[in-house]
Protein backbone atom coordinates (compact mmCIF):
# COMPACT_ATOMS: atom_id res chain seq x y z
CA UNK A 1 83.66 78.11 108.94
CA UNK A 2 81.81 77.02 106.07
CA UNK A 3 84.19 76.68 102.67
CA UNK A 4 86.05 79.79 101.33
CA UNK A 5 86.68 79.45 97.81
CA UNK A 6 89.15 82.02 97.12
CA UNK A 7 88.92 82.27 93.66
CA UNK A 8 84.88 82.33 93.07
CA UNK A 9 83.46 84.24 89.61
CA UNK A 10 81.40 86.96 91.08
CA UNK A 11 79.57 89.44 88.83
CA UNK A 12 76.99 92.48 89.42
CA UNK A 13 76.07 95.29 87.12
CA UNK A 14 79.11 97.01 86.19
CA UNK A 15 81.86 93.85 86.59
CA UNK A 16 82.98 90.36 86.57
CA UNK A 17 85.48 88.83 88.56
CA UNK A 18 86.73 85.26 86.78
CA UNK A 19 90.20 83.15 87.94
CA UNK A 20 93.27 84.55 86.72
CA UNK A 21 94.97 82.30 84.52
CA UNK A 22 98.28 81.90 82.56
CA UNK A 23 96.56 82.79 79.45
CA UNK A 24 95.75 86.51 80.31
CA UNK A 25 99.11 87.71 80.85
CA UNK A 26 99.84 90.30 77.65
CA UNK A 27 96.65 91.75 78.82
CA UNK A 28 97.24 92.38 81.64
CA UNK A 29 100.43 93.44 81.40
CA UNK A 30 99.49 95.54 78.17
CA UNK A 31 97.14 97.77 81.39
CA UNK A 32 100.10 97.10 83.94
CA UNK A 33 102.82 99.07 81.27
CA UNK A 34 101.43 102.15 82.12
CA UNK A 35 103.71 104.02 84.96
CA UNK A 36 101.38 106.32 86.08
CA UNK A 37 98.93 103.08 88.08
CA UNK A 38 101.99 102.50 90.22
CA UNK A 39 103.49 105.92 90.81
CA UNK A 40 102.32 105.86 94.37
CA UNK A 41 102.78 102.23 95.00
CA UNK A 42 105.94 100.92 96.98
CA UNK A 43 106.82 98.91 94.02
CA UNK A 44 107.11 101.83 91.10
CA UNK A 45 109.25 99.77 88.34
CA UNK A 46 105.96 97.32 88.17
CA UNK A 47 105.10 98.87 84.90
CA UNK A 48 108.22 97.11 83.61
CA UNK A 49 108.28 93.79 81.72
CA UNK A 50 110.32 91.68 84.09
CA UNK A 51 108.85 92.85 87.83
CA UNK A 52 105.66 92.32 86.57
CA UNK A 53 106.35 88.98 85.55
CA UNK A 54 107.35 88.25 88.87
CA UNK A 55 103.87 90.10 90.06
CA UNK A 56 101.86 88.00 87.74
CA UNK A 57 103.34 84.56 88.64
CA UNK A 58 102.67 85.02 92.16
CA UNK A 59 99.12 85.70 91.62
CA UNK A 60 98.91 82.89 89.58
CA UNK A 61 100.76 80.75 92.26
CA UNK A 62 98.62 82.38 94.90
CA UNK A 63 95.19 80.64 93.44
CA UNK A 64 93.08 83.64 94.46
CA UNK A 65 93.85 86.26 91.83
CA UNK A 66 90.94 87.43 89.65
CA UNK A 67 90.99 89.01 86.15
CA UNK A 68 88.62 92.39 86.30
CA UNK A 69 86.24 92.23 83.16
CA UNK A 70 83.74 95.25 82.39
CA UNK A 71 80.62 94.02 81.98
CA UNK A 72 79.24 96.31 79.76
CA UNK A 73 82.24 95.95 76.88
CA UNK A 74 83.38 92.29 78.30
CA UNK A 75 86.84 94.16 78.31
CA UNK A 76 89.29 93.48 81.03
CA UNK A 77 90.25 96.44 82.52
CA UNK A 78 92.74 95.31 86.18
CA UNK A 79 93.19 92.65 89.15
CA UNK A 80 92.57 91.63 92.27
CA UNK A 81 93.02 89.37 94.79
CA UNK A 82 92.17 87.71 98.09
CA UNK A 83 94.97 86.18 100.42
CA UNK A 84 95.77 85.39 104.04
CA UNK A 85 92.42 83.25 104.88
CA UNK A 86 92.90 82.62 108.17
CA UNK A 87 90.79 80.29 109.28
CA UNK A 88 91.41 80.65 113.11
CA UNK A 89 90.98 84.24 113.24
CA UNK A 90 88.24 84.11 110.59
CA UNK A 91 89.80 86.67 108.30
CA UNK A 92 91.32 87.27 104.80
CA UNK A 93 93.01 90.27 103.33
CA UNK A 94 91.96 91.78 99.72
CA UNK A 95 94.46 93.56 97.70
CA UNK A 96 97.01 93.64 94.73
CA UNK A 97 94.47 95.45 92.99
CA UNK A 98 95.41 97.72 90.22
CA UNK A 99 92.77 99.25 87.81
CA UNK A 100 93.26 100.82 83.60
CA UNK A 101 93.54 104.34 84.40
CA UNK A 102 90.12 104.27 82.34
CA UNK A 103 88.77 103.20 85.34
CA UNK A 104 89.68 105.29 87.63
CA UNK A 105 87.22 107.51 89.86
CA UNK A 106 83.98 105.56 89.15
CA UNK A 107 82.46 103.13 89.97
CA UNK A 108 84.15 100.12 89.27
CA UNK A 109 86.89 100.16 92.22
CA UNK A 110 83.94 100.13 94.70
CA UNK A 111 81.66 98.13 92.65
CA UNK A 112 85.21 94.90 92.49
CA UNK A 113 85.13 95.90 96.51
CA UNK A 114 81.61 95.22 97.43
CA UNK A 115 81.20 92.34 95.20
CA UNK A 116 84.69 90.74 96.99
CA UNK A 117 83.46 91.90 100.27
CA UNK A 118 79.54 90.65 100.38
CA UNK A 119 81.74 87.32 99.13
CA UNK A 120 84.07 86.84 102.16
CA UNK A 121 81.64 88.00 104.85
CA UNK A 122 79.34 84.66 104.01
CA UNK A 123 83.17 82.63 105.52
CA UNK A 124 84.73 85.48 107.47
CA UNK A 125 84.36 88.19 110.31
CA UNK A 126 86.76 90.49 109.35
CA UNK A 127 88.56 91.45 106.07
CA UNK A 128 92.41 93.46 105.66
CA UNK A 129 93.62 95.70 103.50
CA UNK A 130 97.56 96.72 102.90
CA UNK A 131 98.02 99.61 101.59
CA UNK A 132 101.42 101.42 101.11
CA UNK A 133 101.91 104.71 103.03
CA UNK A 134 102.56 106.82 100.15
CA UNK A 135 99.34 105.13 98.26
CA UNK A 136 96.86 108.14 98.61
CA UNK A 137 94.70 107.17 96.15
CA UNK A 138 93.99 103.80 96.88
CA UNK A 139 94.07 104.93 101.38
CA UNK A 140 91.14 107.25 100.11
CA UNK A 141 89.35 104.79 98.11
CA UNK A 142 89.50 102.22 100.88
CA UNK A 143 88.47 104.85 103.31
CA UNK A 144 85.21 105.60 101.28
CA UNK A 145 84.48 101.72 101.74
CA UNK A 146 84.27 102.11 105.58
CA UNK A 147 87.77 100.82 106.32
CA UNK A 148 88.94 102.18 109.30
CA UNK A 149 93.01 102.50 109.70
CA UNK A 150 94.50 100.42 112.88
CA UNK A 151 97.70 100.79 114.40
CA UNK A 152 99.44 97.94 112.63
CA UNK A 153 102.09 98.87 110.00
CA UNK A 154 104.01 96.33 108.35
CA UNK A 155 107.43 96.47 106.77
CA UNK A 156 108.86 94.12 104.06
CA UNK A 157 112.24 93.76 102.78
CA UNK A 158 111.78 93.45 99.37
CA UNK A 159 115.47 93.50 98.43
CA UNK A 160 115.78 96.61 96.46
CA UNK A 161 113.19 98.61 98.95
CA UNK A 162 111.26 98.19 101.70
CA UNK A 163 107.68 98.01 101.56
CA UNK A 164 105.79 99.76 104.35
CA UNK A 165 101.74 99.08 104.53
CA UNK A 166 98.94 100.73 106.61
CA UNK A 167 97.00 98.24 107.75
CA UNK A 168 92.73 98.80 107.39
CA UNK A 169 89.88 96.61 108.82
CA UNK A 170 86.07 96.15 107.87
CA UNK A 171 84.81 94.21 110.18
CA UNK A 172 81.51 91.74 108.84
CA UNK A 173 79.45 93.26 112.04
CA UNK A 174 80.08 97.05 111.17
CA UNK A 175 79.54 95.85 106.89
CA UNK A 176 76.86 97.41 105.33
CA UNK A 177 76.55 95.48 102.81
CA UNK A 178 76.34 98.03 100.07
């Protein structure tokens, strides 16, 4: 397998995708504030001050989270984040994405996901996705990617909840590069 940076700048019409760093905390967390991105997602209370905190510092520590930027306005507008390279089974999962509600339902979800995905099939054959059970939205959005749903679910104790994921798959041989 060829190198896998996982924390390249990637950019096409509608976004960039730059490191995270320390630095862009308040705004992110001034997007992240708003209850309604997590009110399907396992972890609800994310909009507050002190879980995200604890959000944000693992994406830093994680060395693979990205700052969304529009890159029409150069305004950031979410995250993501690639994790799990496994270099054996030649495979990396993409997730902890959350978008400004201004972004919602166009083209910028699929636009982060193609630009993430043409990026990991050059180093990997297959790419996962965790998505919580009760996360509709982002199953569907996935879904509209060509992600097909496998029989893995995974549940984490998170303390105060457990976290239960669907597991989805795109596979670089079934890709169409889009």
């Amino acid at each position: 397998m060829s190198y896998f940076n996982i924390q390249p700048t990637l950019e096409n019409e509608f976004v960039k995708i730059v490191p995270l760093n320390e630095n862009d905390f308040e705004v992110l967390y001034n997007m992240a504030s708003d209850p309604l991105i997590w009110e399907q997602h396992p972890n609800r209370d994310r909009y507050k001050r002190e879980v995200f905190e604890i959000f944000f510092n693992a994406a830093i520590e994680s060395r693979g989270a990205f700052l969304l930027i529009d890159k029409k306005t150069e305004n950031p507008f979410g995250s993501s984040r690639y994790y799990e390279l496994n270099e054996r089974d030649s495979s990396v999962a993409i997730g902890y994405t959350f978008l400004s509600r201004d972004y919602w339902g166009g083209v910028y979800n699929q636009s982060i996901k193609n630009l993430m995905l043409n990026y990991a099939f050059q180093f990997v054959d297959k790419v996962f996705f965790y998505i919580g059970v009760d996360n509709i939205r982002s199953q569907k959005a996935i879904e509209k990617l060509g992600a097909i749903r496998t029989e893995k679910t995974i549940s984490e104790d998170l303390g105060e909840f457990i976290k239960v994921s669907y597991t989805y798959r795109i596979d670089k041989a079934t890709w169409n590069n889009k």
